[in-house]
N, C-alpha and C. Protein backbone atom coordinates (compact mmCIF):
# COMPACT_ATOMS: atom_id res chain seq x y z
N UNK A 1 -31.85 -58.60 26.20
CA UNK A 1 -30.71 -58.30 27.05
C UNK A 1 -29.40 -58.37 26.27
N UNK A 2 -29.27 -59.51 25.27
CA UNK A 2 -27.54 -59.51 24.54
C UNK A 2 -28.30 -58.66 23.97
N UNK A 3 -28.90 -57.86 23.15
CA UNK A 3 -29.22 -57.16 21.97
C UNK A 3 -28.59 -55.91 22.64
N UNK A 4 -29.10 -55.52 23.42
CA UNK A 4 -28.40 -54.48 24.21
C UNK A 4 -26.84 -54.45 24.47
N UNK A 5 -26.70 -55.37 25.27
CA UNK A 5 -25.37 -55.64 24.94
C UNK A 5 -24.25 -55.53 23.72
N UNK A 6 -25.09 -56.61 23.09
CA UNK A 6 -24.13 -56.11 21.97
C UNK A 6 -23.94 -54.83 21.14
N UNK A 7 -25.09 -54.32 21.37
CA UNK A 7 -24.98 -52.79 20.36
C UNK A 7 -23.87 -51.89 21.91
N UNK A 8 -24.19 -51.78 22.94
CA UNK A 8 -23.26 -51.25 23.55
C UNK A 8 -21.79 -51.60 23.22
N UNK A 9 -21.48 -52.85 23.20
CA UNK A 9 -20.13 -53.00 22.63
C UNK A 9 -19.56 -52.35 21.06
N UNK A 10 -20.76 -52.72 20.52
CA UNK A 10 -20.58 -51.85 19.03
C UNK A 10 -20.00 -50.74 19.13
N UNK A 11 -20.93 -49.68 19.85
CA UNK A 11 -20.62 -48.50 20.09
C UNK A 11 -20.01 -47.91 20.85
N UNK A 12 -18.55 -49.13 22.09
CA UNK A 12 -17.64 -48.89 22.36
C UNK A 12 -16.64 -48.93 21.35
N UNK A 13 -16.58 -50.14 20.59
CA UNK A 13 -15.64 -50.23 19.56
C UNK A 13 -15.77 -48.72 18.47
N UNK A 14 -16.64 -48.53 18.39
CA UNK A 14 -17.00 -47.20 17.11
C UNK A 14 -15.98 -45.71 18.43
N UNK A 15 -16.47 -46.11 19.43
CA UNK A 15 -15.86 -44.60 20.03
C UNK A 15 -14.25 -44.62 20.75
N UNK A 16 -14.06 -46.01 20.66
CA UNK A 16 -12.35 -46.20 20.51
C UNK A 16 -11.70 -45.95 19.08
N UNK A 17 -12.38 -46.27 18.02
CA UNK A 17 -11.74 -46.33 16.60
C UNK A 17 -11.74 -44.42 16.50
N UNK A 18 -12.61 -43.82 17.03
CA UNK A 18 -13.01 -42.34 16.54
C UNK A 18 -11.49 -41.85 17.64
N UNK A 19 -11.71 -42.34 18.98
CA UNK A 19 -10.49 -41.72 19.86
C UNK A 19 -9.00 -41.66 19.41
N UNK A 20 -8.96 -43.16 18.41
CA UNK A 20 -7.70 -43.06 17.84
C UNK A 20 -7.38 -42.30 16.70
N UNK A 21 -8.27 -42.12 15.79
CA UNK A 21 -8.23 -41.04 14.90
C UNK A 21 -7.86 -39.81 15.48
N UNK A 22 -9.03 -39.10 16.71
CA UNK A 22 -8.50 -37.77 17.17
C UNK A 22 -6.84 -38.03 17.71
N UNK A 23 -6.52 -39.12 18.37
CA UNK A 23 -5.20 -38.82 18.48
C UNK A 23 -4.29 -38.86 17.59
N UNK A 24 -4.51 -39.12 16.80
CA UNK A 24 -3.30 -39.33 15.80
C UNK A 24 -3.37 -37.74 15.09
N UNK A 25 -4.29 -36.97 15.27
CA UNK A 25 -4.09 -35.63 15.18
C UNK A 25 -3.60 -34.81 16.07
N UNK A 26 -3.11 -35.45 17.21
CA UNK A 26 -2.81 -34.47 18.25
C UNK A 26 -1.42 -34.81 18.33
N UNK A 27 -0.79 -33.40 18.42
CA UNK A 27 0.74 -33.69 19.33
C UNK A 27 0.91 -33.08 20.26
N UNK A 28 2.33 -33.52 20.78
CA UNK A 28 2.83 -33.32 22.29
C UNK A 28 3.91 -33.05 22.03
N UNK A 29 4.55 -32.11 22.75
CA UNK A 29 6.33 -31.89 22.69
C UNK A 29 6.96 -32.46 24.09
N UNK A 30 8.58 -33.01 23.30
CA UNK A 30 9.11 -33.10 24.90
C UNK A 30 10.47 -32.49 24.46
N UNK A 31 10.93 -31.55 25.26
CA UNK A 31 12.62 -31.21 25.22
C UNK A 31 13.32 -31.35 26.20
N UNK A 32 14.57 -31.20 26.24
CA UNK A 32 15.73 -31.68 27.01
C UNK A 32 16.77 -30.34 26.46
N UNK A 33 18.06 -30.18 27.23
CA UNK A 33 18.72 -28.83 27.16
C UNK A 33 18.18 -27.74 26.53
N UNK A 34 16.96 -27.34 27.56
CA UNK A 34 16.72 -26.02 27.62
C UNK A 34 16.07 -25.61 26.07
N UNK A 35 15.41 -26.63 25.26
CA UNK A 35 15.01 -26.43 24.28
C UNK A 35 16.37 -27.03 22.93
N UNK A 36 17.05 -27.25 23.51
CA UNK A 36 18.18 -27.95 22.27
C UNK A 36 18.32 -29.03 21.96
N UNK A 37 17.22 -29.97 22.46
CA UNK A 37 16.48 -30.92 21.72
C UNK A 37 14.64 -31.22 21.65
N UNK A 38 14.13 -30.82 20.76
CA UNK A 38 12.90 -31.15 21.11
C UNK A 38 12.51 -32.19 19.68
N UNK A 39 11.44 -32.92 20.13
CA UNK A 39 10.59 -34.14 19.76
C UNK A 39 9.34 -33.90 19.84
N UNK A 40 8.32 -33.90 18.53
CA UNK A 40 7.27 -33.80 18.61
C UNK A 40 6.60 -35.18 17.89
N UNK A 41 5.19 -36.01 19.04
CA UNK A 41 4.96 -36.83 18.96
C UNK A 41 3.49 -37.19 19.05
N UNK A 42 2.43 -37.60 18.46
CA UNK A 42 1.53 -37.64 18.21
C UNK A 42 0.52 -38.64 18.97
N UNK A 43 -0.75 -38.23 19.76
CA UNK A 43 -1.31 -38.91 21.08
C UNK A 43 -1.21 -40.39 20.71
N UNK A 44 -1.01 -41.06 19.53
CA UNK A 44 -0.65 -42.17 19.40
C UNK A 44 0.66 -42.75 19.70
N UNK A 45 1.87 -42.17 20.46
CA UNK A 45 2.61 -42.40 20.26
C UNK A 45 3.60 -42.34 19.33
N UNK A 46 3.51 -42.11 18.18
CA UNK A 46 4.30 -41.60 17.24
C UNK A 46 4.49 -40.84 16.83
N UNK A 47 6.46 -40.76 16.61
CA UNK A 47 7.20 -39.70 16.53
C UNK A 47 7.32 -39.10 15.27
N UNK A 48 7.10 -37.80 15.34
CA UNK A 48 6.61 -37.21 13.96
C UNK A 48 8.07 -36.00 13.77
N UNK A 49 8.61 -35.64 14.48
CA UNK A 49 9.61 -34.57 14.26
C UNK A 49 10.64 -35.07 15.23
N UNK A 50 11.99 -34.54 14.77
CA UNK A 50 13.01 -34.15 15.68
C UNK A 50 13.65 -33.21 15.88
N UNK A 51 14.38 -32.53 16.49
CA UNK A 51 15.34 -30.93 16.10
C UNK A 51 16.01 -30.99 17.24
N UNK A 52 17.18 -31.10 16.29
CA UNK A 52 18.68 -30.67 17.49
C UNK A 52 19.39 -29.45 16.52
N UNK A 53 19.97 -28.86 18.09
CA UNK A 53 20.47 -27.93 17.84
C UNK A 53 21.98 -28.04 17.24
N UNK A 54 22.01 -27.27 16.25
CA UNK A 54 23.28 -27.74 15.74
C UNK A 54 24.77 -27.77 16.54
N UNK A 55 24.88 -27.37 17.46
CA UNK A 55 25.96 -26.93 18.09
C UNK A 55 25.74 -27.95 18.87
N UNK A 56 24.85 -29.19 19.32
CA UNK A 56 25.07 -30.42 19.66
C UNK A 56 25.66 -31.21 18.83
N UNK A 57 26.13 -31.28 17.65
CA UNK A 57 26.08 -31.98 16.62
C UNK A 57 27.80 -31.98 16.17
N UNK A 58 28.57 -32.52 17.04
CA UNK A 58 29.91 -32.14 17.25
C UNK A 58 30.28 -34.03 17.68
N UNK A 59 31.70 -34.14 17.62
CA UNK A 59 31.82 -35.33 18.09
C UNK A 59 32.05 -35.58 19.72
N UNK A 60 32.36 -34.47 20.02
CA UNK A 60 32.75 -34.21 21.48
C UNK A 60 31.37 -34.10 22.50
N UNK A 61 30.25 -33.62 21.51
CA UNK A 61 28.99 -34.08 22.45
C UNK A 61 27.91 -35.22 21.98
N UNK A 62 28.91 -35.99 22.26
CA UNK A 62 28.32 -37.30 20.86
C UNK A 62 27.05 -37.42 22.26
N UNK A 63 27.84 -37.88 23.32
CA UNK A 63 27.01 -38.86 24.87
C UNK A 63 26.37 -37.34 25.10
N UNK A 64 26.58 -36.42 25.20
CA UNK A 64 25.45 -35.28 26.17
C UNK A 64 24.44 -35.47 24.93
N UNK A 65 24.50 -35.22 23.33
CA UNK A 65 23.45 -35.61 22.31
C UNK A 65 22.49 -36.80 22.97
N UNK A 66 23.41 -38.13 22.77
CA UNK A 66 22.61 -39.37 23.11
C UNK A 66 21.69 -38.99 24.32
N UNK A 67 22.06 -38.27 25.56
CA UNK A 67 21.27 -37.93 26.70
C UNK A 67 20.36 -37.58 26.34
N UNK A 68 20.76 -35.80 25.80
CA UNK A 68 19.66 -34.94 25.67
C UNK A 68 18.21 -36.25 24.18
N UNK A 69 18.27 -36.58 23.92
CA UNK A 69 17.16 -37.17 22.91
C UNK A 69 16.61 -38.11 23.65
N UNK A 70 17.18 -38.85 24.23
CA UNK A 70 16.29 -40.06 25.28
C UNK A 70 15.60 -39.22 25.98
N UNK A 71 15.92 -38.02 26.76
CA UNK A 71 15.26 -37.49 27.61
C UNK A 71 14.05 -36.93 26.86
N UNK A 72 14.18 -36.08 25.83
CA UNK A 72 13.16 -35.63 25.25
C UNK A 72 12.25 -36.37 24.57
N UNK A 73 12.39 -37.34 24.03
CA UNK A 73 11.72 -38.48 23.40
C UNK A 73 10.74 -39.35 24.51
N UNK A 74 11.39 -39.72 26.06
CA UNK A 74 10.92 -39.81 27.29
C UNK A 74 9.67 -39.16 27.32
N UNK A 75 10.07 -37.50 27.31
CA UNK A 75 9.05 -36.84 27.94
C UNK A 75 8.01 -36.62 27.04
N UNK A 76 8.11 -36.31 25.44
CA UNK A 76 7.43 -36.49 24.51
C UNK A 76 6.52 -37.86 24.47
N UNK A 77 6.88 -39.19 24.85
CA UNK A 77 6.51 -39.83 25.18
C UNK A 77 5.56 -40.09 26.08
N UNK A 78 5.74 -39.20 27.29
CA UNK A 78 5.07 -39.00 28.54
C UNK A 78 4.06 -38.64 28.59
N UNK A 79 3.83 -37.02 27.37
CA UNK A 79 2.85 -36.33 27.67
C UNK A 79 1.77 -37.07 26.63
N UNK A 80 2.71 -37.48 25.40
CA UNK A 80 1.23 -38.13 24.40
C UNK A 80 0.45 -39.37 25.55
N UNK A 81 1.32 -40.20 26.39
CA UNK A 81 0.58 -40.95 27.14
C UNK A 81 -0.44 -40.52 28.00
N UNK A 82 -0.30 -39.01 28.58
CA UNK A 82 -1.28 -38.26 29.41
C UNK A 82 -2.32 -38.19 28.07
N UNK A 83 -2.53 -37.96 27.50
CA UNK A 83 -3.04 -37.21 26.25
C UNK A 83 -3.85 -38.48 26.35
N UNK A 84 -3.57 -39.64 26.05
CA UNK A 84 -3.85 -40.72 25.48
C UNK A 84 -4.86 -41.53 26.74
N UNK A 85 -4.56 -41.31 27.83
CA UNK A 85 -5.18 -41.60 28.83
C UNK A 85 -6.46 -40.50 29.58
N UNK A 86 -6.34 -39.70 29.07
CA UNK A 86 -6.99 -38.92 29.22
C UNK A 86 -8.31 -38.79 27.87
N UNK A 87 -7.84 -39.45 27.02
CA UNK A 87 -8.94 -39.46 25.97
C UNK A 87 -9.65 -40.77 26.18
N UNK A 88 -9.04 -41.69 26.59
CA UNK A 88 -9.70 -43.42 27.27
C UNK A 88 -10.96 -43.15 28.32
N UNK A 89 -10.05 -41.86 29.32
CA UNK A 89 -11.20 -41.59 30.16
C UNK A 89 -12.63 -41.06 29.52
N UNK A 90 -12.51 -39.95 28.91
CA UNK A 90 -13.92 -39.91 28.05
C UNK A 90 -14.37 -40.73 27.61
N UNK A 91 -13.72 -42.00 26.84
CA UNK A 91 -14.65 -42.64 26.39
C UNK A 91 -15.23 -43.85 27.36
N UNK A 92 -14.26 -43.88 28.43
CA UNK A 92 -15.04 -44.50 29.03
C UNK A 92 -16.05 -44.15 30.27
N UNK A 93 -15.63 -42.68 30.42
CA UNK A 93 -16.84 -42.56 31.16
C UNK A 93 -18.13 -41.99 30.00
N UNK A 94 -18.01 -41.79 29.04
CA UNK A 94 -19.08 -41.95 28.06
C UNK A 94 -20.12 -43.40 27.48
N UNK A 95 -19.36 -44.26 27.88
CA UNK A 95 -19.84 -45.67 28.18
C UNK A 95 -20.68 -45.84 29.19
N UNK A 96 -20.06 -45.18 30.36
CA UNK A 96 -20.95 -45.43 31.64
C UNK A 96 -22.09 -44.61 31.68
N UNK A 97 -22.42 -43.95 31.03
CA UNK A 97 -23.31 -42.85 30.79
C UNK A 97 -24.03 -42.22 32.02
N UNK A 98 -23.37 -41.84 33.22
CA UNK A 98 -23.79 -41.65 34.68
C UNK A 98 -24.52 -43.08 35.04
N UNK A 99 -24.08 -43.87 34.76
CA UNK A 99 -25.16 -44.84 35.44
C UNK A 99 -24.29 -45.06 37.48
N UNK A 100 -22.98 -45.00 37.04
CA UNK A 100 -22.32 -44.49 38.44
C UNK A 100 -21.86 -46.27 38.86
N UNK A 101 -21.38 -46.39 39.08
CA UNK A 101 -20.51 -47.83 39.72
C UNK A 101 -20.26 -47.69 40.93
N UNK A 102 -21.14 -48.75 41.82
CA UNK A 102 -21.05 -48.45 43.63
C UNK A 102 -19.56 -48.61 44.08
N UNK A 103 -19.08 -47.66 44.78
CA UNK A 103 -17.57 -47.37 45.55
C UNK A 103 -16.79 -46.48 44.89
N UNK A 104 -16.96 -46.16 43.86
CA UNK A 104 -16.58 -44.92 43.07
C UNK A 104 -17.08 -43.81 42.93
């Protein structure tokens, strides 16, 4: 019975270590003004690019700049978390292997 066990845990740990690899190959974009800031960020969470548009890049849009990047960084943020939760689900319903959990 642990023998089982434990190799199941094994081979949760082996298919979380593999999930984080695929994410760290994946990105996500998030922008803010209409494409005049975008952030590209990797299902791990990390931020791999930035690009502002130069015509933000003035002193007079110092605060609409500061906006527009939180927002996009936010949403860049957002979607690698979909990304990221959405790859947890495979592996964990790959764990459960249809065995099915009563009330679900």
């Amino acid at each position: 019975m642990f023998g089982d066990l434990f190799g199941k845990l094994q081979e949760a740990q082996q298919k979380m270590s593999d999930s984080k690899e695929r994410l760290k190959h994946i990105t996500v974009e998030g922008e803010a003004g209409n494409g005049a800031v975008k952030v590209l960020v990797t299902g791990n969470r990390e931020v791999q690019s930035l690009e502002i548009d130069p015509a933000l890049l003035t002193a007079e849009k110092k605060e609409e700049l500061e906006d527009l990047v939180i927002t996009a960084l936010n949403r860049a943020l957002k979607n690698a978390e979909n990304a990221w939760e959405s790859e947890m689900k495979n592996v964990a319903g790959g764990m459960l292997g249809g065995m099915g959990l009563p009330g679900m």
